[in-house]
Protein backbone atom coordinates (compact mmCIF):
# COMPACT_ATOMS: atom_id res chain seq x y z
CA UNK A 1 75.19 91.36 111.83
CA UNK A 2 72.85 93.52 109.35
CA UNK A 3 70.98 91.67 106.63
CA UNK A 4 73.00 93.86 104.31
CA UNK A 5 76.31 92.93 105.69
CA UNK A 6 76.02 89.30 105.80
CA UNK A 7 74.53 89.65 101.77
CA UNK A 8 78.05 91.67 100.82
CA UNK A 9 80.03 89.24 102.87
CA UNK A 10 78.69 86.53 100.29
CA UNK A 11 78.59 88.08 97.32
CA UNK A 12 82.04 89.36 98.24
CA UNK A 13 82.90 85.61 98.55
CA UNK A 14 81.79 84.58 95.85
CA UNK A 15 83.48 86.95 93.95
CA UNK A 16 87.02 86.22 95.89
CA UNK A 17 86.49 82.67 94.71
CA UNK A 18 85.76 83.81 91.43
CA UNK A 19 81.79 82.94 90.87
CA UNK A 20 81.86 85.92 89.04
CA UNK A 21 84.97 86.74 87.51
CA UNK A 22 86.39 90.02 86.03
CA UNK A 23 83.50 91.87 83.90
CA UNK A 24 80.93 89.27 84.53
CA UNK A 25 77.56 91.38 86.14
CA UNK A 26 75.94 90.30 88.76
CA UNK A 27 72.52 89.20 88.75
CA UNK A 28 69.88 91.75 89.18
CA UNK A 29 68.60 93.65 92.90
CA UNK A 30 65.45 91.58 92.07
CA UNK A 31 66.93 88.48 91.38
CA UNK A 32 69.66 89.15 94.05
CA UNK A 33 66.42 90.09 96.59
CA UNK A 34 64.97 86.80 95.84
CA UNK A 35 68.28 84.26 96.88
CA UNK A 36 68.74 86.14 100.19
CA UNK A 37 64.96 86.64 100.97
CA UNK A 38 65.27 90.24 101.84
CA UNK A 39 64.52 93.88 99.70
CA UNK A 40 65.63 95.54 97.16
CA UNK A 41 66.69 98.34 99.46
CA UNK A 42 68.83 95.56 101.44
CA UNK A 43 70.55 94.36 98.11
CA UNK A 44 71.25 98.07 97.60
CA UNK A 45 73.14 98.47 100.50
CA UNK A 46 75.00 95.55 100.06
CA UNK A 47 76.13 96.64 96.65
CA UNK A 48 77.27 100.09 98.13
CA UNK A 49 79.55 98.23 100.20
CA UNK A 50 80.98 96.10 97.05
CA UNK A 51 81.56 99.19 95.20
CA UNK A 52 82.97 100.89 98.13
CA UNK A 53 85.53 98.14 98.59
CA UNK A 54 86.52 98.46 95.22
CA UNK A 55 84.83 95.05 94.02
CA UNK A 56 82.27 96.02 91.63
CA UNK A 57 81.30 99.01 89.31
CA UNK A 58 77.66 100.13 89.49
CA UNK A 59 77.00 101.37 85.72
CA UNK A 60 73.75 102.99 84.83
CA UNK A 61 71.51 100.69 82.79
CA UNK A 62 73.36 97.86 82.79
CA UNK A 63 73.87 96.44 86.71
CA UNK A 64 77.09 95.89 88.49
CA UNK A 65 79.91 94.63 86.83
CA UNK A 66 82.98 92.98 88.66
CA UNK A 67 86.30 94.66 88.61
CA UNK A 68 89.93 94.08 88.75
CA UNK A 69 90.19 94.04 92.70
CA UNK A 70 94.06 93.69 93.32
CA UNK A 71 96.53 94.82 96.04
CA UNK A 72 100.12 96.36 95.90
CA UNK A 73 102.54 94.73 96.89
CA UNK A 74 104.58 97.16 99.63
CA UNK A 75 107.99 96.88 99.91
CA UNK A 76 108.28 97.67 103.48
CA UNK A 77 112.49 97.52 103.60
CA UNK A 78 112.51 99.18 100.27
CA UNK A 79 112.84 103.30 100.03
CA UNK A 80 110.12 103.85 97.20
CA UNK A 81 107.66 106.20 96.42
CA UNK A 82 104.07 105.64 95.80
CA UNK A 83 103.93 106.28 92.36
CA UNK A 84 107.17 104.24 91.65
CA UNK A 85 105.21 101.19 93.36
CA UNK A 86 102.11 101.35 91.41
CA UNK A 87 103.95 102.51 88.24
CA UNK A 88 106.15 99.34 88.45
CA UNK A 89 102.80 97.24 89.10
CA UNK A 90 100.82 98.87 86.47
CA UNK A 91 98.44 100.17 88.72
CA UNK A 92 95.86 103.29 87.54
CA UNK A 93 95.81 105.65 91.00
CA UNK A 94 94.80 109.12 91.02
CA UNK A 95 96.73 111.64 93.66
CA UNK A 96 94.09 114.46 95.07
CA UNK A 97 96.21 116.80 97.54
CA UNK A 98 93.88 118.27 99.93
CA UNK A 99 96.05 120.50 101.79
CA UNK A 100 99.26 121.82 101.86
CA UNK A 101 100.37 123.80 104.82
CA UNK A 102 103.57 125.85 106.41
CA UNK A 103 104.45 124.26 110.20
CA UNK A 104 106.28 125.53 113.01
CA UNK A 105 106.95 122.51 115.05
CA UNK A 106 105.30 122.11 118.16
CA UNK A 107 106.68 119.84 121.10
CA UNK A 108 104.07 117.70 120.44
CA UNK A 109 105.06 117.31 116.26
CA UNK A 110 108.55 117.04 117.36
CA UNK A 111 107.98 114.48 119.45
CA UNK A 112 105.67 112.76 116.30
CA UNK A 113 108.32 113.68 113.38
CA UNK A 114 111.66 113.81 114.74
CA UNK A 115 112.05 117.49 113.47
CA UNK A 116 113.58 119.30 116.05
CA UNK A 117 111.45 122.33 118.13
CA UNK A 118 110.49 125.77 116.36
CA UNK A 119 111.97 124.47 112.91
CA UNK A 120 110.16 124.94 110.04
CA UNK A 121 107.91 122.06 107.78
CA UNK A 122 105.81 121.76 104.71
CA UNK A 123 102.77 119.46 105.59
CA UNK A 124 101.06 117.77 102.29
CA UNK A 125 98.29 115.89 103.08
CA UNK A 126 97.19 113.60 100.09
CA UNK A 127 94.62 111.29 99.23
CA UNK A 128 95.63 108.42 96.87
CA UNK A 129 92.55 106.81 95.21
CA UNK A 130 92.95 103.13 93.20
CA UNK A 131 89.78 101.50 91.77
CA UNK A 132 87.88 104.39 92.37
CA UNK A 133 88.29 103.34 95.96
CA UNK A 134 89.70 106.67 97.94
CA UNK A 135 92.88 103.77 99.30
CA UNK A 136 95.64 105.55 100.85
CA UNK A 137 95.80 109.42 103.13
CA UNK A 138 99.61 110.44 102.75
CA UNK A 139 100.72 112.94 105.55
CA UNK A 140 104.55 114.29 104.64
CA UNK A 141 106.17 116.53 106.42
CA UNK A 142 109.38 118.45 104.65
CA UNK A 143 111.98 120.99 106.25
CA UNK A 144 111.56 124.15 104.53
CA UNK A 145 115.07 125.09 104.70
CA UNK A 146 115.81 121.81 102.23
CA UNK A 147 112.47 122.49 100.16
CA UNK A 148 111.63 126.12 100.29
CA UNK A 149 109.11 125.41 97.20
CA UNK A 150 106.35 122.82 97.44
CA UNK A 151 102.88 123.70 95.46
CA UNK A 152 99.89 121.36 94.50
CA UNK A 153 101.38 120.09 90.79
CA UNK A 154 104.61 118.66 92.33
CA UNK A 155 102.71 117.35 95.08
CA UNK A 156 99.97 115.72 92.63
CA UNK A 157 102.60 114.14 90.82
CA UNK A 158 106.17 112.63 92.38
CA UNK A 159 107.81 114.47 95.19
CA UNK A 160 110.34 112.22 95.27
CA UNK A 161 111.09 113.33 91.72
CA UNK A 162 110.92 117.10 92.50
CA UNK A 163 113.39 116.41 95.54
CA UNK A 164 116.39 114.16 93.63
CA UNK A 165 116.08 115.49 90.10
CA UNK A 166 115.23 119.34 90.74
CA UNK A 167 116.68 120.12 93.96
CA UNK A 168 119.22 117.67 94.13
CA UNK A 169 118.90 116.07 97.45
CA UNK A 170 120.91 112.95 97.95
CA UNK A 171 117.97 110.69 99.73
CA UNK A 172 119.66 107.98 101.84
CA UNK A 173 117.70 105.50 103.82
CA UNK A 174 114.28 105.51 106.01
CA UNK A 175 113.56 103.94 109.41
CA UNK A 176 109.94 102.60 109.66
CA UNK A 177 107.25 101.68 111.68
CA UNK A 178 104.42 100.23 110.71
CA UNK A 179 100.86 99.52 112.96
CA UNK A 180 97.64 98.69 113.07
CA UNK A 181 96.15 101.73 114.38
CA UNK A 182 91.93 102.56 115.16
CA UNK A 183 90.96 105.03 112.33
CA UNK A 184 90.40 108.53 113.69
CA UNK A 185 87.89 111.25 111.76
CA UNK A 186 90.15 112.29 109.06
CA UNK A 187 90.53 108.88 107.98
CA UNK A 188 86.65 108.43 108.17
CA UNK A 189 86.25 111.21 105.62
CA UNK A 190 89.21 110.80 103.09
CA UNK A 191 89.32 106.91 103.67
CA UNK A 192 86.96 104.81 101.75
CA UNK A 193 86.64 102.86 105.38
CA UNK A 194 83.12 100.85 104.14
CA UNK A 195 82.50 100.29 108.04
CA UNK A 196 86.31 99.31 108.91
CA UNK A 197 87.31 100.25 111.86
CA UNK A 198 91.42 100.13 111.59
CA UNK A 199 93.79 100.92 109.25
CA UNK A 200 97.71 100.55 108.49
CA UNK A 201 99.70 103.29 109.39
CA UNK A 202 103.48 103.25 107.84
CA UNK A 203 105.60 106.08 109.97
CA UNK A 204 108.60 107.31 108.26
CA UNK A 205 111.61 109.25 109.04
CA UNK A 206 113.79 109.68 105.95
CA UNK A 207 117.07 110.74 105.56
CA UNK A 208 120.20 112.37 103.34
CA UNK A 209 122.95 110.71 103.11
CA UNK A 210 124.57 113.38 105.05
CA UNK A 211 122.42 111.50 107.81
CA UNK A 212 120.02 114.53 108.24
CA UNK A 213 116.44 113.87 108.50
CA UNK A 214 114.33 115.86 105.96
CA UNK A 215 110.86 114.03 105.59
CA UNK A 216 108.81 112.47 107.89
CA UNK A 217 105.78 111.00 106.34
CA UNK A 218 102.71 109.10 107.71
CA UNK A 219 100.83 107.10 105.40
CA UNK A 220 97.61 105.51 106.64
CA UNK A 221 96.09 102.31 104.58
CA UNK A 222 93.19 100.61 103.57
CA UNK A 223 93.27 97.07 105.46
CA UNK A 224 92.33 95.21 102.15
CA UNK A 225 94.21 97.21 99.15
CA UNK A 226 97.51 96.27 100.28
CA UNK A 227 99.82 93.50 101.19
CA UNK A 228 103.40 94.28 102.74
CA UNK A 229 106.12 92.30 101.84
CA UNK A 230 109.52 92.23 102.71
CA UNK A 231 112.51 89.93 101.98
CA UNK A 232 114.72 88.04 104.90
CA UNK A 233 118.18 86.59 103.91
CA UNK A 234 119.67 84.56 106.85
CA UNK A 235 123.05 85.39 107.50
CA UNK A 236 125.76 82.79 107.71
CA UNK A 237 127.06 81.39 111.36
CA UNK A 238 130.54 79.79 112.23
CA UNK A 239 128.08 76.87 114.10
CA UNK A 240 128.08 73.94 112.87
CA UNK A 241 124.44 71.88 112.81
């Protein structure tokens, strides 16, 4: 392990077990430099990783102050957009859409999506941000022939919205799969990775209650901004214990 690495792994400690709590700074590179024994340039580093992690906030003149550093809770059995999670958790997130494109599927996007060969798909790739930490790369894919119109303000804001209160679409249920996948190069350059080498990937197929399948969406996650949850009711038996 780097000198740098091992200093962020304590500091990030230490603030996890709240040494320095919410808006408290941390001591100064020189002071920092002097309880690890190593340079200033080291300490540097090590703070590039805190702020990259979302831990700290480096602000000119005045050090490195700790920040809110909290996770949302994903519903994995629930059907619910991004905003609607971090709206209902009070979460600030920005949503930068970096592409949106017109598909014909391929055999090999069928075989990814669902969407059957030579149809026709909207591809929005977004990148949600939370703590000034670049969190979350959302990949949805959209028939055309249910959403002819998709453009960058719908897609910054809720598509979900767009879909149920503007088009009308009667959104049923999802199946889902979620894994720990090794990040590839587009998650290296929209993910805030810090060095990680694996992220969550939640694969959806979503359907109208008509049971057609309109969406598929891939959404690929930070390993430490979120924590999936899920509740498990057990269901009665005629045994008796």
């Amino acid at each position: 392990m780097k000198k740098y690495e091992h200093v962020f792994q304590q500091l990030e400690t230490d603030i996890n077990q709240g040494l320095y709590q919410v808006n408290d700074f941390l001591p100064s590179e020189e002071i920092l430099g002097q309880r690890f024994g190593v340079s200033r340039d080291t300490i540097r580093k090590a703070l590039k990783l805190l702020v990259q992690h979302g831990l700290i906030q480096k602000k000119q003149g005045s050090g490195s102050r700790v920040i809110k550093h909290e996770r949302i809770n994903f519903p994995v059995s629930a059907l619910t957009s991004f905003q609607e999670i971090t709206q209902a958790q009070e979460m600030e997130t920005m949503t930068n859409v970096i592409a949106i494109d017109k598909l014909i599927v391929d055999e090999k996007l069928s075989k990814l999506t669902g969407f059957p060969l030579r149809s026709h798909v909207w591809r929005i790739t977004r990148q949600r941000v939370m703590d000034n930490v670049a969190s979350v790369l959302d990949i949805d894919y959209l028939l055309t022939n249910l959403v002819p119109v998709i453009d960058r303000d719908i897609a910054k804001h809720s598509i979900y919205d767009y879909l149920e209160n503007h088009l009308h679409l009667l959104i049923d249920l999802a199946q889902k799969e979620i894994t720990i996948d090794q990040s590839n190069q587009q998650d290296s350059i929209l993910l805030d990775l810090a060095g990680e080498h694996h992220v969550v990937s939640v694969k959806s197929k979503v359907f109208l209650t008509n049971g057609e399948q309109f969406q598929f969406t891939e959404s690929r996650h930070k390993l430490d901004k979120f924590r999936f949850v899920d509740f498990a009711k057990r269901r009665p038996t005629n045994q008796q214990s």
